[in-house]
C-alpha atoms as a PDB file:
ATOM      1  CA  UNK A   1      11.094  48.833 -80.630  1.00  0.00           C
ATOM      2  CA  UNK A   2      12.140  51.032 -83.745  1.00  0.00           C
ATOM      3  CA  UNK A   3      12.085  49.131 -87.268  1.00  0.00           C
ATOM      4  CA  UNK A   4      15.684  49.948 -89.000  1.00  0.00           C
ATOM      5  CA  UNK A   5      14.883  47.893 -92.372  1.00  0.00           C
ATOM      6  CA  UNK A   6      14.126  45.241 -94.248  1.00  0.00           C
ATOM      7  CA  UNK A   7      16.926  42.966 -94.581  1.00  0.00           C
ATOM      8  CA  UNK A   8      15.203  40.475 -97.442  1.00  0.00           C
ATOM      9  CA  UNK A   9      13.792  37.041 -97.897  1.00  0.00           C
ATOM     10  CA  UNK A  10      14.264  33.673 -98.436  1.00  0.00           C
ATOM     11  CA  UNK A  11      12.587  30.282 -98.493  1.00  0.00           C
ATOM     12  CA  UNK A  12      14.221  26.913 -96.880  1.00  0.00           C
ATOM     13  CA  UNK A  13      11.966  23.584 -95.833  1.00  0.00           C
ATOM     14  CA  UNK A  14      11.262  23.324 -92.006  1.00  0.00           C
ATOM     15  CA  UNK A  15      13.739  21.371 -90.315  1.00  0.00           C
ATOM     16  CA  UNK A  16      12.839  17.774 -88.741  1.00  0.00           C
ATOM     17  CA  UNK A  17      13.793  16.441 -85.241  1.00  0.00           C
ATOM     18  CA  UNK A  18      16.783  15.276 -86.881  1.00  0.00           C
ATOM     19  CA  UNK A  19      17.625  18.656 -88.474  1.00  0.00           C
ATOM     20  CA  UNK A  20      17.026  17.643 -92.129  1.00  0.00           C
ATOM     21  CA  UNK A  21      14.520  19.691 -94.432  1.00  0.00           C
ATOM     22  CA  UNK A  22      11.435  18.502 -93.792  1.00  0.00           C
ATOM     23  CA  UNK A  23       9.674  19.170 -97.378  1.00  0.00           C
ATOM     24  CA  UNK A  24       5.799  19.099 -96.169  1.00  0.00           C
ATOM     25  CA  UNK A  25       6.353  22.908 -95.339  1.00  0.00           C
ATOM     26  CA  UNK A  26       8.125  25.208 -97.733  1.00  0.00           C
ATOM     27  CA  UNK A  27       8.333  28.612 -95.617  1.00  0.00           C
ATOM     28  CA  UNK A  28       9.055  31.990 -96.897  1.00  0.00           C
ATOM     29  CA  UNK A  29      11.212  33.651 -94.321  1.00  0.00           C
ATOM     30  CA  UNK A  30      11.323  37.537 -93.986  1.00  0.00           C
ATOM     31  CA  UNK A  31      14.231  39.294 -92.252  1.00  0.00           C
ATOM     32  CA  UNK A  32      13.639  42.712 -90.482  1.00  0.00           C
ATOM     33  CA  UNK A  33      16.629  44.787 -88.613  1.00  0.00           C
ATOM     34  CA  UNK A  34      14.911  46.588 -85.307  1.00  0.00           C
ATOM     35  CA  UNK A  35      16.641  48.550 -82.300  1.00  0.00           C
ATOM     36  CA  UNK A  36      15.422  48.313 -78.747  1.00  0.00           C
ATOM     37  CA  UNK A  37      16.759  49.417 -75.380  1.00  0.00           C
ATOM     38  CA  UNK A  38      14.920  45.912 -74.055  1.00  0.00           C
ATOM     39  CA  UNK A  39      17.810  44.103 -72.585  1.00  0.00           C
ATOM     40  CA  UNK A  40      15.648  41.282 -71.293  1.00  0.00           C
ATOM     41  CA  UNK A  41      13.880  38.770 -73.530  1.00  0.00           C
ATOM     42  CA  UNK A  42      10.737  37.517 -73.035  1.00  0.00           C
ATOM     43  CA  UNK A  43      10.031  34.378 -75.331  1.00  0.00           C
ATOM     44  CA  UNK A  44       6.450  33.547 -75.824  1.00  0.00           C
ATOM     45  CA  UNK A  45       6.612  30.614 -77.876  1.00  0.00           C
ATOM     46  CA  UNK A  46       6.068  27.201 -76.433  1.00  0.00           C
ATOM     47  CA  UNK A  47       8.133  25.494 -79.105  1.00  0.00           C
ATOM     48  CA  UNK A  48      10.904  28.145 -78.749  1.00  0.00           C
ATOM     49  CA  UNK A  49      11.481  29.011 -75.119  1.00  0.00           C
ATOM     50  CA  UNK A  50      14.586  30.084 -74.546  1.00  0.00           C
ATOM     51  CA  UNK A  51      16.077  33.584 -76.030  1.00  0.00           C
ATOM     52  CA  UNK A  52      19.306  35.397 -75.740  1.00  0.00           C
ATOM     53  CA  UNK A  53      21.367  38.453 -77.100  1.00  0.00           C
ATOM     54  CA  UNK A  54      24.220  37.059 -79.419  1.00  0.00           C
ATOM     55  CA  UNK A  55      27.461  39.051 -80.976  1.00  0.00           C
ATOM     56  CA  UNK A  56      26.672  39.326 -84.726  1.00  0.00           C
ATOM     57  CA  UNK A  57      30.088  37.584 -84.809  1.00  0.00           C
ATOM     58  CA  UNK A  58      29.042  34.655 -83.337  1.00  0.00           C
ATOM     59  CA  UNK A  59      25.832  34.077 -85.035  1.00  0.00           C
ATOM     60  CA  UNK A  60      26.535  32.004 -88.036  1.00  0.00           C
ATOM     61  CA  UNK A  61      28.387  29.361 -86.047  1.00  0.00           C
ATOM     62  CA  UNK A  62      24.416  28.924 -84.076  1.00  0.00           C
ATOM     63  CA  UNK A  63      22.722  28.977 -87.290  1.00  0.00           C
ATOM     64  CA  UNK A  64      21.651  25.288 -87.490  1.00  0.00           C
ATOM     65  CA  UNK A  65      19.883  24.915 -90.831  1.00  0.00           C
ATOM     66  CA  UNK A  66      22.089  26.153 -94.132  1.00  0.00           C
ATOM     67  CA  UNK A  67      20.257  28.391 -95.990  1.00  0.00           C
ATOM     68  CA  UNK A  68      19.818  30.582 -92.608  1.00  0.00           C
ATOM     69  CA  UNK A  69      23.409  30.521 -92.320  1.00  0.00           C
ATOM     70  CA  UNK A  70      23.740  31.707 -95.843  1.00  0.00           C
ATOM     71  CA  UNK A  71      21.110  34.173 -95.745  1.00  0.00           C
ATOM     72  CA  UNK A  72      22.894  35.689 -92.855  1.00  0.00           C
ATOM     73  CA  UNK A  73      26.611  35.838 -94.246  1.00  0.00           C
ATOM     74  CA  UNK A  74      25.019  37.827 -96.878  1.00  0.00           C
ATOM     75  CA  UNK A  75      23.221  40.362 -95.096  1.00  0.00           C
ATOM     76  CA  UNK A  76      25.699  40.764 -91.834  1.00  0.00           C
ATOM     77  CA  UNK A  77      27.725  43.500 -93.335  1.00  0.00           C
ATOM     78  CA  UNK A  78      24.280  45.320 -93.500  1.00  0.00           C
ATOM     79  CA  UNK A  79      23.448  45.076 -89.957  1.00  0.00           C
END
């Protein structure tokens, strides 16, 4: 894996199970652009087990909290 660049930062409230900002936990979110010739994923997070490649021009409409959808319809013409 070959780091590109740093694409910024942002900070946004964890979500709760019913996808509302949960404000216990302010996070600070950093955003790195990296190429690999990996074509399979390997997740190793319990909480996040599932992983797949997506088309950069489909991944605002999976973005599921708002300010990750705005952080990345700023930054997409940079990737």
């Amino acid at each position: 894996m070959k780091l590109i660049k740093e694409l910024g930062s942002y900070k946004r409230y964890k979500m709760d199970l019913n996808n509302e900002d949960d404000k216990s936990e302010l996070k600070t979110i950093f955003m790195f652009l990296f190429e690999t010739n990996e074509e399979k994923l390997k997740p190793i997070d319990p909480r996040n087990p599932k992983a797949r490649w997506v088309d950069k021009k489909d991944v605002a409409n999976l973005l599921t909290h708002k300010k990750d959808k705005e952080f990345f319809l700023k930054i997409k013409d940079k990737i």
